[in-house]
PDB file of N, CA and C in Angstrom:
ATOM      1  N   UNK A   1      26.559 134.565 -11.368  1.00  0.00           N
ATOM      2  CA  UNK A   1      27.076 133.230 -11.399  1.00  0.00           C
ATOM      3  C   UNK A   1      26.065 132.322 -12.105  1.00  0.00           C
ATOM      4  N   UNK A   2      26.596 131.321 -12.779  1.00  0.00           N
ATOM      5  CA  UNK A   2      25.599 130.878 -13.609  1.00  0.00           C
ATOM      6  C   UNK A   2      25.315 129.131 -12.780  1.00  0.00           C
ATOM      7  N   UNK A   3      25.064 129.407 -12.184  1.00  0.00           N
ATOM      8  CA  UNK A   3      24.765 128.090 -11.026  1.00  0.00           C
ATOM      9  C   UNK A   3      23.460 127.256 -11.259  1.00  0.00           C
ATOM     10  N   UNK A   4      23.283 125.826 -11.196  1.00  0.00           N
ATOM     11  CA  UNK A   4      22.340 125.385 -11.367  1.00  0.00           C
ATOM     12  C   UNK A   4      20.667 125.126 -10.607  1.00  0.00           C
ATOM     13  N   UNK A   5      19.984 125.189 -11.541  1.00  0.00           N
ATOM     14  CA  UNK A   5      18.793 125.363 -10.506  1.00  0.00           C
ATOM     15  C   UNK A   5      18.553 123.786  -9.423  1.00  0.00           C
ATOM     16  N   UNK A   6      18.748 124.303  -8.065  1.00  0.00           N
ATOM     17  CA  UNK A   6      17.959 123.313  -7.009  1.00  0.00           C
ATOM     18  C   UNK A   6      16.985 122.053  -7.324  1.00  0.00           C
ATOM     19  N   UNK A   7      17.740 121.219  -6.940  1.00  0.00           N
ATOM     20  CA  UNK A   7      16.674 119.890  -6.959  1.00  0.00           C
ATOM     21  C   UNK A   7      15.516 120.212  -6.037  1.00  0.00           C
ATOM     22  N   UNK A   8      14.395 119.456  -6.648  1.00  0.00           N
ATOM     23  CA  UNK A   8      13.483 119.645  -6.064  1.00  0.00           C
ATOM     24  C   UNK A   8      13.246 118.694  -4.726  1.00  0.00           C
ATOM     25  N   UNK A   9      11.936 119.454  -3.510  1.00  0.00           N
ATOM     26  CA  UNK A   9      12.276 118.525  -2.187  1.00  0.00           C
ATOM     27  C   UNK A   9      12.218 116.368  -2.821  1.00  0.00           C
ATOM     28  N   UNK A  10      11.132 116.375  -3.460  1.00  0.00           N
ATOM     29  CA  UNK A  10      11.072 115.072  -3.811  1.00  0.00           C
ATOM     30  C   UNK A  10      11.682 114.636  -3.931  1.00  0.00           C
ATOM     31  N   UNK A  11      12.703 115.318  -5.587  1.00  0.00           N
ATOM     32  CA  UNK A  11      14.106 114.191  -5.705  1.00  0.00           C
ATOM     33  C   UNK A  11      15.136 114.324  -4.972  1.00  0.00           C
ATOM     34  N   UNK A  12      15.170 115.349  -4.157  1.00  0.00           N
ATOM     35  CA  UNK A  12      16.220 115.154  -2.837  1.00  0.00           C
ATOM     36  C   UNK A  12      15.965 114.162  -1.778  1.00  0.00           C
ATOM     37  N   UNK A  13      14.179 114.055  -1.453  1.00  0.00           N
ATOM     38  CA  UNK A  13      13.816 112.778  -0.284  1.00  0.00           C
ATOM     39  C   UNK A  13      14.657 111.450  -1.415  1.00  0.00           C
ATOM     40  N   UNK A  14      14.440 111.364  -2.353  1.00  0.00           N
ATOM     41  CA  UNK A  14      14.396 109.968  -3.184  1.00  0.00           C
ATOM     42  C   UNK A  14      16.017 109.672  -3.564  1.00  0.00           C
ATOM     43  N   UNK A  15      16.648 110.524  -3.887  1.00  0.00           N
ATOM     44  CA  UNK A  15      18.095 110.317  -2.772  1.00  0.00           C
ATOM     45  C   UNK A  15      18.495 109.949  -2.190  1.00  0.00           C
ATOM     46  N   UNK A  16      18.257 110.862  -1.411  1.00  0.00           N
ATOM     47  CA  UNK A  16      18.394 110.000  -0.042  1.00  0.00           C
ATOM     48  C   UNK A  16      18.443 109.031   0.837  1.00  0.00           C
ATOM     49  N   UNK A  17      16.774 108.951   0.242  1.00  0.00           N
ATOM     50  CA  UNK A  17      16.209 107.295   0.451  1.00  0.00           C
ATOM     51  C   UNK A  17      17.261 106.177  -0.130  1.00  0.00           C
ATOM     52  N   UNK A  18      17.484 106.445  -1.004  1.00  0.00           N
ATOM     53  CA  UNK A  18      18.910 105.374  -2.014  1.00  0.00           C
ATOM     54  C   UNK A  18      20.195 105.425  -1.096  1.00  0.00           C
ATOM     55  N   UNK A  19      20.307 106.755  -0.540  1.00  0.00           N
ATOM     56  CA  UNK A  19      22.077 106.718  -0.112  1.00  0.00           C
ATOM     57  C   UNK A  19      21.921 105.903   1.563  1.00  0.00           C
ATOM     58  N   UNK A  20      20.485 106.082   1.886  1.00  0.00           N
ATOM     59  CA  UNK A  20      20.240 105.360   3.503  1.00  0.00           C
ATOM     60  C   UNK A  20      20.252 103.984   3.003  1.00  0.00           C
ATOM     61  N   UNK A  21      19.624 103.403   2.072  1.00  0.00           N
ATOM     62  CA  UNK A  21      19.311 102.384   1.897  1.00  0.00           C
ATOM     63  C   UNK A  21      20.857 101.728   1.786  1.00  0.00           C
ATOM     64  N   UNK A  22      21.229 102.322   0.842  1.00  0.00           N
ATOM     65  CA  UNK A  22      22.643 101.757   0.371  1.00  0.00           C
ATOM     66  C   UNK A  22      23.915 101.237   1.102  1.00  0.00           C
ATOM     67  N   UNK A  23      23.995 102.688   2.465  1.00  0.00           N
ATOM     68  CA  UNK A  23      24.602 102.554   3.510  1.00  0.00           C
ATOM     69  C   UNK A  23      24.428 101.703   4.358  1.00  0.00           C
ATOM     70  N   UNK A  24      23.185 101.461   4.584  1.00  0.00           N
ATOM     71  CA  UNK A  24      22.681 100.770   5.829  1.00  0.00           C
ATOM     72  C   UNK A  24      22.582  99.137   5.572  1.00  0.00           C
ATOM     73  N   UNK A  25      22.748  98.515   4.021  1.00  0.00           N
ATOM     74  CA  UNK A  25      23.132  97.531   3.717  1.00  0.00           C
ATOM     75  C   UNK A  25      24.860  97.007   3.981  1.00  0.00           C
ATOM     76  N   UNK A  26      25.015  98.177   3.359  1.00  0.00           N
ATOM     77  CA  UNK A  26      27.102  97.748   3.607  1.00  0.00           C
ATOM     78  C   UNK A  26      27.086  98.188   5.377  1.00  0.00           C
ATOM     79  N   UNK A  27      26.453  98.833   6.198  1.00  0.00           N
ATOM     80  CA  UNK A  27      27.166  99.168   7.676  1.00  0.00           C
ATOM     81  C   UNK A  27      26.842  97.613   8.023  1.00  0.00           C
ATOM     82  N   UNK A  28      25.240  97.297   7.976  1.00  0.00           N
ATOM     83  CA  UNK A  28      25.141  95.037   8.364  1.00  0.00           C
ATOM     84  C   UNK A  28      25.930  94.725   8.315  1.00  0.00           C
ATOM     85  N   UNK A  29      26.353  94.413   6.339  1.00  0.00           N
ATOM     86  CA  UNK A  29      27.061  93.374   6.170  1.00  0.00           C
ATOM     87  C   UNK A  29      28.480  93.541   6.726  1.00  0.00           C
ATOM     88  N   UNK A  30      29.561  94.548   6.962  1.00  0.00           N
ATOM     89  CA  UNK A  30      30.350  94.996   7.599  1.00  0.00           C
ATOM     90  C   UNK A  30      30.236  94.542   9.099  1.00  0.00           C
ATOM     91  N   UNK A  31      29.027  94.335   9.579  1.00  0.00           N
ATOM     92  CA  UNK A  31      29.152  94.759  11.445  1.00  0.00           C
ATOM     93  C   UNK A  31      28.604  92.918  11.765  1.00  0.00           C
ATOM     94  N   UNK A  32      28.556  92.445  10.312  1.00  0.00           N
ATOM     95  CA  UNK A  32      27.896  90.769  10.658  1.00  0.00           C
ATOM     96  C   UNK A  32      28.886  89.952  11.214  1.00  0.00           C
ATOM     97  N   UNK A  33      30.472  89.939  10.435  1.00  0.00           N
ATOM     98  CA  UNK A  33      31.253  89.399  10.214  1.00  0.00           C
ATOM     99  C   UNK A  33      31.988  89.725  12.221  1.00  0.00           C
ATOM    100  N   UNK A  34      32.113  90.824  12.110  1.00  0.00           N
ATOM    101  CA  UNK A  34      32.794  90.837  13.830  1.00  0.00           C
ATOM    102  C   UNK A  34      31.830  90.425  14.552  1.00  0.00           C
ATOM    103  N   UNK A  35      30.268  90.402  13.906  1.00  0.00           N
ATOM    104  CA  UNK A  35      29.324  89.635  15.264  1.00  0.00           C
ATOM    105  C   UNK A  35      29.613  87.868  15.617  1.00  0.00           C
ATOM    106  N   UNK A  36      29.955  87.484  14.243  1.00  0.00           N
ATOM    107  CA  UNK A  36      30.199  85.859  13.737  1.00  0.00           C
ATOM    108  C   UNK A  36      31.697  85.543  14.833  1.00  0.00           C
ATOM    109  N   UNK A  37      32.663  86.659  14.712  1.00  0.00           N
ATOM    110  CA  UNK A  37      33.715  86.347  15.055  1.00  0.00           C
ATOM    111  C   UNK A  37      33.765  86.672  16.967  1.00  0.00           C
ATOM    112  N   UNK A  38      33.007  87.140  17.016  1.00  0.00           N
ATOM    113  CA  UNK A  38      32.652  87.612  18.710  1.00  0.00           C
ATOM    114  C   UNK A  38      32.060  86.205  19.287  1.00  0.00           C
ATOM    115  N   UNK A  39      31.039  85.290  18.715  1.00  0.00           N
ATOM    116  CA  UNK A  39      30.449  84.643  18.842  1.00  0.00           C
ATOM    117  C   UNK A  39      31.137  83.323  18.725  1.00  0.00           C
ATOM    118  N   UNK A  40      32.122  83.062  18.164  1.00  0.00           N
ATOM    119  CA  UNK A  40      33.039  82.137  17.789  1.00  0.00           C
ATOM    120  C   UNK A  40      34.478  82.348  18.869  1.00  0.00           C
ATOM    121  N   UNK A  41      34.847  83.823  18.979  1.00  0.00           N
ATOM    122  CA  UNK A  41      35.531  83.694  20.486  1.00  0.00           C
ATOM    123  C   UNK A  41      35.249  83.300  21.564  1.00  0.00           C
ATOM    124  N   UNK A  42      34.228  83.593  21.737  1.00  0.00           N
ATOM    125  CA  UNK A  42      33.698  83.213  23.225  1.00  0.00           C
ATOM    126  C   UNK A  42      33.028  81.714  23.155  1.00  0.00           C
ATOM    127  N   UNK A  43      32.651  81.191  22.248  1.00  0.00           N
ATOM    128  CA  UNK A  43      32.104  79.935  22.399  1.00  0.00           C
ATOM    129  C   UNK A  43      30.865  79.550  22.306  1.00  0.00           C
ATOM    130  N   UNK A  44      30.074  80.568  22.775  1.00  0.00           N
ATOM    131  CA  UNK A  44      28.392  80.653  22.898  1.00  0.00           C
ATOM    132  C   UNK A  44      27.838  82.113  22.026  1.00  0.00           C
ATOM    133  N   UNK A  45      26.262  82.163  21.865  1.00  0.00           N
ATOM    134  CA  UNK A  45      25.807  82.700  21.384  1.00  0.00           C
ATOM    135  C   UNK A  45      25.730  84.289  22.528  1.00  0.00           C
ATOM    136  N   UNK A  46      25.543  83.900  23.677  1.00  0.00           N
ATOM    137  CA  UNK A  46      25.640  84.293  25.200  1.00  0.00           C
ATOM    138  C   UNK A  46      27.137  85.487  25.085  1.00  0.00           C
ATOM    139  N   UNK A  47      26.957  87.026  24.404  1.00  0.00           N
ATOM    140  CA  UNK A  47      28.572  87.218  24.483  1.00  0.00           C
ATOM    141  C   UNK A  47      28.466  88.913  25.428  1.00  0.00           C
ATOM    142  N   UNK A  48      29.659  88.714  25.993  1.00  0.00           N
ATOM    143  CA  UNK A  48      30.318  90.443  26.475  1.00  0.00           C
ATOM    144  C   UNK A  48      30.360  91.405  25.779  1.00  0.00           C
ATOM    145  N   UNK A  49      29.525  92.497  25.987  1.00  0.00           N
ATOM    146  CA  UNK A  49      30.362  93.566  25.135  1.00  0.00           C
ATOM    147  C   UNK A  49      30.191  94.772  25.811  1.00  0.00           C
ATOM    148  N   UNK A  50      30.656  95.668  25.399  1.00  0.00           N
ATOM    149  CA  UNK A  50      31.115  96.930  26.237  1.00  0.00           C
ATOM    150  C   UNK A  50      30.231  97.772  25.073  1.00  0.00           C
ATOM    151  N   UNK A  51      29.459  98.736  25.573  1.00  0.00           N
ATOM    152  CA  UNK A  51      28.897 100.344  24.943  1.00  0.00           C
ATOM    153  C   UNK A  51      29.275 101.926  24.906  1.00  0.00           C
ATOM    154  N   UNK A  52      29.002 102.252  23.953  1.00  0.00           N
ATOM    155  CA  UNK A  52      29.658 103.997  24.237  1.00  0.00           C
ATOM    156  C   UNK A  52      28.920 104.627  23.534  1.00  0.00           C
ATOM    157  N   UNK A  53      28.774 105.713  23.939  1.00  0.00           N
ATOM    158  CA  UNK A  53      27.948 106.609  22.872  1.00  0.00           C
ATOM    159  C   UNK A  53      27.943 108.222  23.673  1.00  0.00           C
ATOM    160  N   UNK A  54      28.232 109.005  22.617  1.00  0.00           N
ATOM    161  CA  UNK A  54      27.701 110.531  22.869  1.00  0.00           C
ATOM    162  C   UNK A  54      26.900 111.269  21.966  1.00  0.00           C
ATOM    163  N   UNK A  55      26.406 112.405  22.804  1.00  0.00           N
ATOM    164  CA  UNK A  55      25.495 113.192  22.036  1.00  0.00           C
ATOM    165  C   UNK A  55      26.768 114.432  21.756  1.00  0.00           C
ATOM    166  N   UNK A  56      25.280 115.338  21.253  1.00  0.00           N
ATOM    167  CA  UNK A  56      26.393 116.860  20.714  1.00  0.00           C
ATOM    168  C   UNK A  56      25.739 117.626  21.281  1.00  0.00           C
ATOM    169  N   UNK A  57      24.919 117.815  22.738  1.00  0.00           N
ATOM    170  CA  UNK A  57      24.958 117.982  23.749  1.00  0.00           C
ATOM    171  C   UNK A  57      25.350 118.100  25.198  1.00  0.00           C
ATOM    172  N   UNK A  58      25.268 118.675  26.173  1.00  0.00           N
ATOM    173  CA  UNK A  58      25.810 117.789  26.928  1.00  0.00           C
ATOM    174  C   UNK A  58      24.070 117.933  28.089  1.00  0.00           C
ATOM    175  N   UNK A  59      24.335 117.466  29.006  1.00  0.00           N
ATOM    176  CA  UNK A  59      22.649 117.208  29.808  1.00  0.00           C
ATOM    177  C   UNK A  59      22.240 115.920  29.181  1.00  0.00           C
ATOM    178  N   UNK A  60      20.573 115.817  29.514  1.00  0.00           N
ATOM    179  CA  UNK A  60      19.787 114.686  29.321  1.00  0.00           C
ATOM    180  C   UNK A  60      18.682 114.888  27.866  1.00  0.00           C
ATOM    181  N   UNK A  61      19.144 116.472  27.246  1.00  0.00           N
ATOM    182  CA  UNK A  61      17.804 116.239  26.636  1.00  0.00           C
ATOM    183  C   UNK A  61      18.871 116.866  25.316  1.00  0.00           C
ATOM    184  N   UNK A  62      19.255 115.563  24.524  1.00  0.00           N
ATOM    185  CA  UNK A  62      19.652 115.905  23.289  1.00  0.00           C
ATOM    186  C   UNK A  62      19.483 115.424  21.787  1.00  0.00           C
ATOM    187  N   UNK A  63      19.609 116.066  21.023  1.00  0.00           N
ATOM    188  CA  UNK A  63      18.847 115.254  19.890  1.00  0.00           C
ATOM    189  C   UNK A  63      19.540 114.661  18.715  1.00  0.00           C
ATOM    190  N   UNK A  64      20.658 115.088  19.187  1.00  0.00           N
ATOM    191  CA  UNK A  64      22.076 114.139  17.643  1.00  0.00           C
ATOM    192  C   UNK A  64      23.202 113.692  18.823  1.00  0.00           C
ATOM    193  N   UNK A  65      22.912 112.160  18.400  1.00  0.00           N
ATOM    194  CA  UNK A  65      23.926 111.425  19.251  1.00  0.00           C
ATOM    195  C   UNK A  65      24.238 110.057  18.463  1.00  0.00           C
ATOM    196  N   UNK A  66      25.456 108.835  18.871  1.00  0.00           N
ATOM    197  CA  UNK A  66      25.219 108.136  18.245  1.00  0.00           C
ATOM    198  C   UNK A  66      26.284 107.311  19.800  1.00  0.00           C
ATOM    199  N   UNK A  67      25.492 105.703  19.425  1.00  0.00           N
ATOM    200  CA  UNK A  67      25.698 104.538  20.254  1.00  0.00           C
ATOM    201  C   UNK A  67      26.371 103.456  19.912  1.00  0.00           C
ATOM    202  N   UNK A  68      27.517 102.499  20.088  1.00  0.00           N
ATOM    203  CA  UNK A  68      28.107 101.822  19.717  1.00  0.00           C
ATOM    204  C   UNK A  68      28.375 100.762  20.789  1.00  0.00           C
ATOM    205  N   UNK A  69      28.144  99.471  20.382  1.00  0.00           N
ATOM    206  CA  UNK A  69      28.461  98.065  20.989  1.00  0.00           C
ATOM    207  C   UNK A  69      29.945  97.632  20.404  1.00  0.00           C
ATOM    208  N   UNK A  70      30.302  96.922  21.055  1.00  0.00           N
ATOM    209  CA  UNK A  70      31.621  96.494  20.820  1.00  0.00           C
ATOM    210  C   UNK A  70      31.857  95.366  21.923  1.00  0.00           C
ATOM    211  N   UNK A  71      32.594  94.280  21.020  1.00  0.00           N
ATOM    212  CA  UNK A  71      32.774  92.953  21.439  1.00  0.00           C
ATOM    213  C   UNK A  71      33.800  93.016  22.410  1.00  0.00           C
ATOM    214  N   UNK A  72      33.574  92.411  23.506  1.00  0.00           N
ATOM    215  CA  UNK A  72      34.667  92.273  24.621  1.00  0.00           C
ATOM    216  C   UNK A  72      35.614  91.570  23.972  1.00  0.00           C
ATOM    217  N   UNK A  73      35.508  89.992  23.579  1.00  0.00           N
ATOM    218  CA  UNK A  73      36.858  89.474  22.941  1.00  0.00           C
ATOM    219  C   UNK A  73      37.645  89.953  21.887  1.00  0.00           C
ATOM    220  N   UNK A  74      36.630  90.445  20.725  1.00  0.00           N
ATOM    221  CA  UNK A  74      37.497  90.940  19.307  1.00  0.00           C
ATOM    222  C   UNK A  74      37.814  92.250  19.404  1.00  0.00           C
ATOM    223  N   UNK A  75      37.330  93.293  20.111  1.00  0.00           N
ATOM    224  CA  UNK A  75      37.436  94.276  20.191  1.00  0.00           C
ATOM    225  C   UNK A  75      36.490  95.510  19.323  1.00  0.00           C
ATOM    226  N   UNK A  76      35.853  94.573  18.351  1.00  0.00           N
ATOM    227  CA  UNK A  76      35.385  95.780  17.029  1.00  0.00           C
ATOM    228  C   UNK A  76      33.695  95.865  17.270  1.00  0.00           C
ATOM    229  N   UNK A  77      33.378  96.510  16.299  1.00  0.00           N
ATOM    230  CA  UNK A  77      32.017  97.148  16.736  1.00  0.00           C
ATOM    231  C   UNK A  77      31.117  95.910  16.404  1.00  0.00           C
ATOM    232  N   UNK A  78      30.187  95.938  16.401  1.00  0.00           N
ATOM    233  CA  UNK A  78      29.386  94.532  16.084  1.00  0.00           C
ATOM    234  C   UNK A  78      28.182  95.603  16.476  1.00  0.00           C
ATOM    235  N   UNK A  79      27.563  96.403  16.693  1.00  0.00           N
ATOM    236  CA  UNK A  79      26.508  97.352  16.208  1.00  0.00           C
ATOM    237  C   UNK A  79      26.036  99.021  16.251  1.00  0.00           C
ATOM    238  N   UNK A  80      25.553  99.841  16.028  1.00  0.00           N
ATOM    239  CA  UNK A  80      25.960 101.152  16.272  1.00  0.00           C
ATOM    240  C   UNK A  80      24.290 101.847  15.960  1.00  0.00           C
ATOM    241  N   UNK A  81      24.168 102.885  16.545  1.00  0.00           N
ATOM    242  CA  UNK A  81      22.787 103.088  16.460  1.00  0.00           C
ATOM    243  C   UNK A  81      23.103 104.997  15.852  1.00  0.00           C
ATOM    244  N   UNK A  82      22.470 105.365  15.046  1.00  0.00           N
ATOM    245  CA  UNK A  82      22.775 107.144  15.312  1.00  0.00           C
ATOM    246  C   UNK A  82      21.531 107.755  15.561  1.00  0.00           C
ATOM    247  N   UNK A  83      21.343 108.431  16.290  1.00  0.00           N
ATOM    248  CA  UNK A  83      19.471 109.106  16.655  1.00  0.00           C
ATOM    249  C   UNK A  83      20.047 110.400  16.425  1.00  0.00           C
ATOM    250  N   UNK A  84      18.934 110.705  15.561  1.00  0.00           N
ATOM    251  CA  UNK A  84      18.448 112.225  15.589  1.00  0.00           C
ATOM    252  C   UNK A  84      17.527 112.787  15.053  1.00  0.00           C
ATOM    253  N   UNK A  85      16.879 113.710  15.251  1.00  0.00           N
ATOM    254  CA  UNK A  85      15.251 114.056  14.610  1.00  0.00           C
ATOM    255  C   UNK A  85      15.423 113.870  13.171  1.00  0.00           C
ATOM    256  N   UNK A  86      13.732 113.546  12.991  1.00  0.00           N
ATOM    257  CA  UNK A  86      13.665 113.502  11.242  1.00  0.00           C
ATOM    258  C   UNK A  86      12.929 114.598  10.940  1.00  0.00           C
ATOM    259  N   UNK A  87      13.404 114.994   9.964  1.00  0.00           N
ATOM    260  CA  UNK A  87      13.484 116.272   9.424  1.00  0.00           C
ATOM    261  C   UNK A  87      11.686 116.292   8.794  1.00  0.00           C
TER     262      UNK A  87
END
């Protein structure tokens, strides 16, 4: 098969680094707008929200999971966390 040769580890970290960066700008600006609107339902800065999160485990000692806030009045996420080891 005439397949191409493997990026190297560097330009795969430096990648990466771009596609985290990139993402993690649009997940904000995405998760700002239901924080504005959570904050504007309720009246005060002071707001409700409800949490959830699982791992891909089950017990206390796991290492890929992810956490999510969510606005009692609007219903939508307003922040989200994902943990898991760095490689």
């Amino acid at each position: 098969m005439a397949l191409p040769a493997p990026i190297s580890r560097n330009s795969y970290d430096k990648i990466n680094d771009k596609i985290l960066s990139a993402t993690t700008g649009v997940a904000n600006s995405c998760m700002k707008k239901p924080a504005e609107k959570e904050e504007l339902l309720s009246g005060s800065s002071d707001i409700i929200v409800s949490t959830d999160g699982t791992s891909k485990t089950r017990g206390h000692s796991f290492l890929v999971g992810v956490c999510t806030v969510i606005g009692a009045e609007s219903g939508k996420v307003i922040d989200l966390d994902i943990m898991c080891p760095v490689m």
